[in-house]
N, C-alpha and C. Protein backbone atom coordinates (compact mmCIF):
# COMPACT_ATOMS: atom_id res chain seq x y z
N UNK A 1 -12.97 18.92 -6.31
CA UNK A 1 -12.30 18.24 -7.39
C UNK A 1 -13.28 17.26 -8.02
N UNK A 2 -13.24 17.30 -9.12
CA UNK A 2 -14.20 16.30 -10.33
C UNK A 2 -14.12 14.84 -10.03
N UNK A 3 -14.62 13.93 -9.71
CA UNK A 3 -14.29 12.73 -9.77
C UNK A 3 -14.58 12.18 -11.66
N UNK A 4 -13.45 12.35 -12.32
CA UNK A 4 -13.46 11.79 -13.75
C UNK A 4 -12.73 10.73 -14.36
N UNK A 5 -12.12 10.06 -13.19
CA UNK A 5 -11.66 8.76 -13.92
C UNK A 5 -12.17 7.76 -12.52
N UNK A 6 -11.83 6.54 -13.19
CA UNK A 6 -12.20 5.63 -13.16
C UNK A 6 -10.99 4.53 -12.32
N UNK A 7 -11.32 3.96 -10.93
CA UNK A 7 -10.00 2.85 -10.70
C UNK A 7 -10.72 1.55 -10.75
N UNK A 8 -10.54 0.40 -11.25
CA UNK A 8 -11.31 -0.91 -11.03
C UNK A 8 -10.02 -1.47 -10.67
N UNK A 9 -9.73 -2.29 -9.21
CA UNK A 9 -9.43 -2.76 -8.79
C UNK A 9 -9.91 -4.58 -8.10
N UNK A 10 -8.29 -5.40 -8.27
CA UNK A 10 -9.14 -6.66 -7.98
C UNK A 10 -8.74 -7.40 -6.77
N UNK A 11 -9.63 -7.45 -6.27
CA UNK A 11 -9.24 -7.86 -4.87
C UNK A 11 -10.12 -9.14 -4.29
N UNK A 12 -9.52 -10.26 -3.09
CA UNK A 12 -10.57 -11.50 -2.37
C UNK A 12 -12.23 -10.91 -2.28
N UNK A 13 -13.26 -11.21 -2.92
CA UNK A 13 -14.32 -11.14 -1.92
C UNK A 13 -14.14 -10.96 -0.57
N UNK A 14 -13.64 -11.72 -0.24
CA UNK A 14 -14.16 -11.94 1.27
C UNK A 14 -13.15 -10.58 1.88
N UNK A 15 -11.98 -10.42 1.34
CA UNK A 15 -11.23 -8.75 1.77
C UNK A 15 -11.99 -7.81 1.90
N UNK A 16 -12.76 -8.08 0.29
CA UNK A 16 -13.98 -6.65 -0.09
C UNK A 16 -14.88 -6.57 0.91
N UNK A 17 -15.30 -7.21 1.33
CA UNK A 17 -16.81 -7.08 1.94
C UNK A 17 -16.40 -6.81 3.59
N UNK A 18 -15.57 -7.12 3.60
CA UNK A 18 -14.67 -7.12 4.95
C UNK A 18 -14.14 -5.85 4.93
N UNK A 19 -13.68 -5.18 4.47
CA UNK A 19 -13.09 -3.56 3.95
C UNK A 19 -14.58 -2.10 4.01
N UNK A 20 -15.46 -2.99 3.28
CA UNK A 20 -16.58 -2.73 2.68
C UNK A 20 -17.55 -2.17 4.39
N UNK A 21 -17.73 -3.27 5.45
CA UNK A 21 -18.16 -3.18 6.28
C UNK A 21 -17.68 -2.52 7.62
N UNK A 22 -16.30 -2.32 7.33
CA UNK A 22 -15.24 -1.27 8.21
C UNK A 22 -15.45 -0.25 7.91
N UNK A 23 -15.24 0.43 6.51
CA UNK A 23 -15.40 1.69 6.12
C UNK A 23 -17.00 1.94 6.42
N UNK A 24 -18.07 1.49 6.31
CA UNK A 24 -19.30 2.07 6.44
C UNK A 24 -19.29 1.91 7.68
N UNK A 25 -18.69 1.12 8.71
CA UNK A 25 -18.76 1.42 10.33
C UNK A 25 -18.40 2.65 10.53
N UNK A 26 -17.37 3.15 10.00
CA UNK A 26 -16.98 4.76 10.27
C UNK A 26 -17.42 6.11 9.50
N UNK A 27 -18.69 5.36 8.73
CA UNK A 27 -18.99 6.60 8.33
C UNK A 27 -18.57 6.76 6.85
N UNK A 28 -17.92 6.59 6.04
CA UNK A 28 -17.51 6.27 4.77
C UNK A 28 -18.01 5.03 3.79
N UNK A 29 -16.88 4.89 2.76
CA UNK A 29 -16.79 4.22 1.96
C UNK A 29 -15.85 3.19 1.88
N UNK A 30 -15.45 2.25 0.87
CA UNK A 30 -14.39 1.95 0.56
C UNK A 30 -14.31 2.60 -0.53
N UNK A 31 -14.53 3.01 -1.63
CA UNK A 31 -14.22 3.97 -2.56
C UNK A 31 -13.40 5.43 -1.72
N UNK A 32 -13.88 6.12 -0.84
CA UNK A 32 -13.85 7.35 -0.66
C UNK A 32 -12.67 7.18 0.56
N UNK A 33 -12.37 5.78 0.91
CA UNK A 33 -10.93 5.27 1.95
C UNK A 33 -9.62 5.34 1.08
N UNK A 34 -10.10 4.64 -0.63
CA UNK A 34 -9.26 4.33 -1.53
C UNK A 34 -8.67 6.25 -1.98
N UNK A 35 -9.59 7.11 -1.71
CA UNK A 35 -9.48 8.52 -2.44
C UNK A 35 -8.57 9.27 -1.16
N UNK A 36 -9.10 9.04 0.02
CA UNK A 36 -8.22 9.44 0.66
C UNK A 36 -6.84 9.01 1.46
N UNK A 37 -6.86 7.57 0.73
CA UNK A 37 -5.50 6.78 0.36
C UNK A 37 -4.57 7.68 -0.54
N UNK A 38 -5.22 7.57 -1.90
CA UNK A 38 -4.50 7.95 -2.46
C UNK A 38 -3.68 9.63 -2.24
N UNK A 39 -4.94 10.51 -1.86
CA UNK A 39 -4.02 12.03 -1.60
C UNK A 39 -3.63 11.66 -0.34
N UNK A 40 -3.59 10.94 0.65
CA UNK A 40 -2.08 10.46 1.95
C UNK A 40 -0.94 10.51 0.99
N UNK A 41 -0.64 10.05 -0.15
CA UNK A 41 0.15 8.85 -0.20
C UNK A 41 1.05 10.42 -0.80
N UNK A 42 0.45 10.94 -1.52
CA UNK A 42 0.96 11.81 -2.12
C UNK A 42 0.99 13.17 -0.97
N UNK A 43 0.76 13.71 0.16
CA UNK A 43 1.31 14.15 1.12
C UNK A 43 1.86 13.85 1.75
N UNK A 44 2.23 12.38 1.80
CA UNK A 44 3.67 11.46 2.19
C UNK A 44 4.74 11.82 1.75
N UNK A 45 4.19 11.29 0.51
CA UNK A 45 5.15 10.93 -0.75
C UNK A 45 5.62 9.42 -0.39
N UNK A 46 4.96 8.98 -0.38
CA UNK A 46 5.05 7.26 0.29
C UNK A 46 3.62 6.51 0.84
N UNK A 47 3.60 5.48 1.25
CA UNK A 47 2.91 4.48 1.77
C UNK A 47 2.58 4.98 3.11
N UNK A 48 1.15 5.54 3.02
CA UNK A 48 0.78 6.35 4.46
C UNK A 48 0.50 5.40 5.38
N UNK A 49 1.57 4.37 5.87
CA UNK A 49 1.04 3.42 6.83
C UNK A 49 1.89 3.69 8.03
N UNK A 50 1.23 3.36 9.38
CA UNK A 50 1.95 3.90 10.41
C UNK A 50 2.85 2.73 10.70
N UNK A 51 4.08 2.75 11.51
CA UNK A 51 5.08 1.71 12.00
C UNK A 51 4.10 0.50 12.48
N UNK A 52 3.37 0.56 13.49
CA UNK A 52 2.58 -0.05 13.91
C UNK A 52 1.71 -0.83 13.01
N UNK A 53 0.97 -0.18 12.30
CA UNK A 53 0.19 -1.26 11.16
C UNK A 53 0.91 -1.63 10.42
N UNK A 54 2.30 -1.18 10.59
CA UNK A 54 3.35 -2.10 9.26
C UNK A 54 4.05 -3.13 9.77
N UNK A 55 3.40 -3.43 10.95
CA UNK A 55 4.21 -4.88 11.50
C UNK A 55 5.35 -4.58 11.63
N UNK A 56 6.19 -3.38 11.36
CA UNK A 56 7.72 -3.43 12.21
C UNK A 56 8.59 -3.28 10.86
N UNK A 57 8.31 -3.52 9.72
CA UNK A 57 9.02 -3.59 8.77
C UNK A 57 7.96 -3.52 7.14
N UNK A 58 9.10 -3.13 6.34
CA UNK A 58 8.49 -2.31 5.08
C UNK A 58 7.88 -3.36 4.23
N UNK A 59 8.04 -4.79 4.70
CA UNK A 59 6.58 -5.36 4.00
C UNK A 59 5.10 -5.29 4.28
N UNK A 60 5.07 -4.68 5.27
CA UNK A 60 4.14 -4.01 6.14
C UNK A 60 2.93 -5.42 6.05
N UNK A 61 1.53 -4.88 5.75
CA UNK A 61 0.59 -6.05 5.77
C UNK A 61 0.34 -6.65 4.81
N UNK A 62 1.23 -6.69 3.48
CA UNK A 62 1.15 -7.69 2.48
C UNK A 62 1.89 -8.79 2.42
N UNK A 63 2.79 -8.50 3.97
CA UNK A 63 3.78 -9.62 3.62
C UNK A 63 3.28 -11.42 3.95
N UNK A 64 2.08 -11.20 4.53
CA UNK A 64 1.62 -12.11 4.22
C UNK A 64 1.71 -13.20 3.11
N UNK A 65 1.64 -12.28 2.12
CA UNK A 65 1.27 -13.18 1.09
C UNK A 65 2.61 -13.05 0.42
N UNK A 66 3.94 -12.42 0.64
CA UNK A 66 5.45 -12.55 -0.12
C UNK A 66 5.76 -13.70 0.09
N UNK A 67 6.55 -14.34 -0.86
CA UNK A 67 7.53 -15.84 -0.88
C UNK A 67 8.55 -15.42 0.08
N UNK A 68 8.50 -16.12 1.32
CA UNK A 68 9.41 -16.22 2.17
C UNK A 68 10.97 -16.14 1.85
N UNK A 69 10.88 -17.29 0.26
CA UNK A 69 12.24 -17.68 0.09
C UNK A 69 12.79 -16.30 -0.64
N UNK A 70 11.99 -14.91 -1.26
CA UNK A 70 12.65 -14.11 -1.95
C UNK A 70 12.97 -12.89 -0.58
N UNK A 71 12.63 -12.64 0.33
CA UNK A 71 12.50 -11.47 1.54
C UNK A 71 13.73 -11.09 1.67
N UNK A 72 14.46 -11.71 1.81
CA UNK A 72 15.96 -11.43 2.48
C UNK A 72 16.74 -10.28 0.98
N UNK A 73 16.43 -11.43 -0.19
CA UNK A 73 16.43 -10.57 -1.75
C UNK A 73 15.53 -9.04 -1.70
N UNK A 74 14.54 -9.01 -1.45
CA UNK A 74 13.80 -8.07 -1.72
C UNK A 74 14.10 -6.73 -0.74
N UNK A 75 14.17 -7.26 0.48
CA UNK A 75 15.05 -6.48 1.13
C UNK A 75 15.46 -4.87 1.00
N UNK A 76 16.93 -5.79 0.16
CA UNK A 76 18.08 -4.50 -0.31
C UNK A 76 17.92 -4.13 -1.69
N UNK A 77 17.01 -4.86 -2.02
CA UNK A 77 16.66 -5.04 -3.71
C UNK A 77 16.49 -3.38 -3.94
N UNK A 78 15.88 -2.63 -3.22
CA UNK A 78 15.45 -1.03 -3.58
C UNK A 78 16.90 -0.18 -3.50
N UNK A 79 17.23 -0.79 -2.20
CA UNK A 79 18.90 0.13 -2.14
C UNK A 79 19.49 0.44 -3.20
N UNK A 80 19.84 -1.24 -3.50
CA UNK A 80 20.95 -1.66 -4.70
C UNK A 80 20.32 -1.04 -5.98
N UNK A 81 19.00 -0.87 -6.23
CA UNK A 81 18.52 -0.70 -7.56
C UNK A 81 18.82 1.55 -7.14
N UNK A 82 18.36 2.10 -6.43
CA UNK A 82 18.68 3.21 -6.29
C UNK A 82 20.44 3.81 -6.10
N UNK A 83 20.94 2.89 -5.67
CA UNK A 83 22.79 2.71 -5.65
C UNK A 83 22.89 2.77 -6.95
N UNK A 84 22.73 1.81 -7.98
CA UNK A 84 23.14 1.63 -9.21
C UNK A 84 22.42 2.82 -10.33
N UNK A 85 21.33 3.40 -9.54
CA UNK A 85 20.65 4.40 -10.30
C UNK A 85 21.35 5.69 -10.64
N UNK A 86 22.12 5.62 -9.20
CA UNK A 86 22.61 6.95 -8.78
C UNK A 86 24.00 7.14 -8.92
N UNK A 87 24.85 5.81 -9.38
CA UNK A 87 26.16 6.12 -8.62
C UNK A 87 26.68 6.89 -10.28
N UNK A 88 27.63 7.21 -9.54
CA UNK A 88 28.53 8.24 -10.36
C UNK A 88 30.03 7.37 -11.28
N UNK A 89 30.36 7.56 -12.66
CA UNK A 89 31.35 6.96 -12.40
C UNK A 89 32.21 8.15 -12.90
């Protein structure tokens, strides 16, 4: 497959270089982690992260950085928005 587009992504320094030095420990990239991110995601059809690296729940390792005070909201927020997508009247 052609590599013909283009992703610029923005992310901490200090993530990058940190990402940067994992992936070339194993032999790769971070470009070529991000490529085979992306076709996971789409032989998922979801967020190819295992239970385990997701900390237990579907904020998985970004929840770091979520507002505590919205979580409980965000939650059911997908349910309710797919409930209301779907329901029938």
């Amino acid at each position: 497959m052609a590599k013909e587009a283009t992703l610029q992504v923005r992310m901490d320094a200090e993530l990058k270089e940190k990402a940067e030095l994992l992936y070339r420990s194993l032999g790769t990239s971070l470009a070529e982690a991000v490529r085979v991110f992306a076709k996971q995601s789409l032989v998922e059809n979801s967020i190819p992260f295992q239970e385990a690296a997701n900390k237990g729940h579907a904020f998985g390792i970004a929840s770091g950085y979520a507002d505590a005070s919205l979580i409980k909201k965000e939650k059911s927020a997908y349910a309710k928005a797919m409930e209301a997508k779907h329901a029938f009247d």
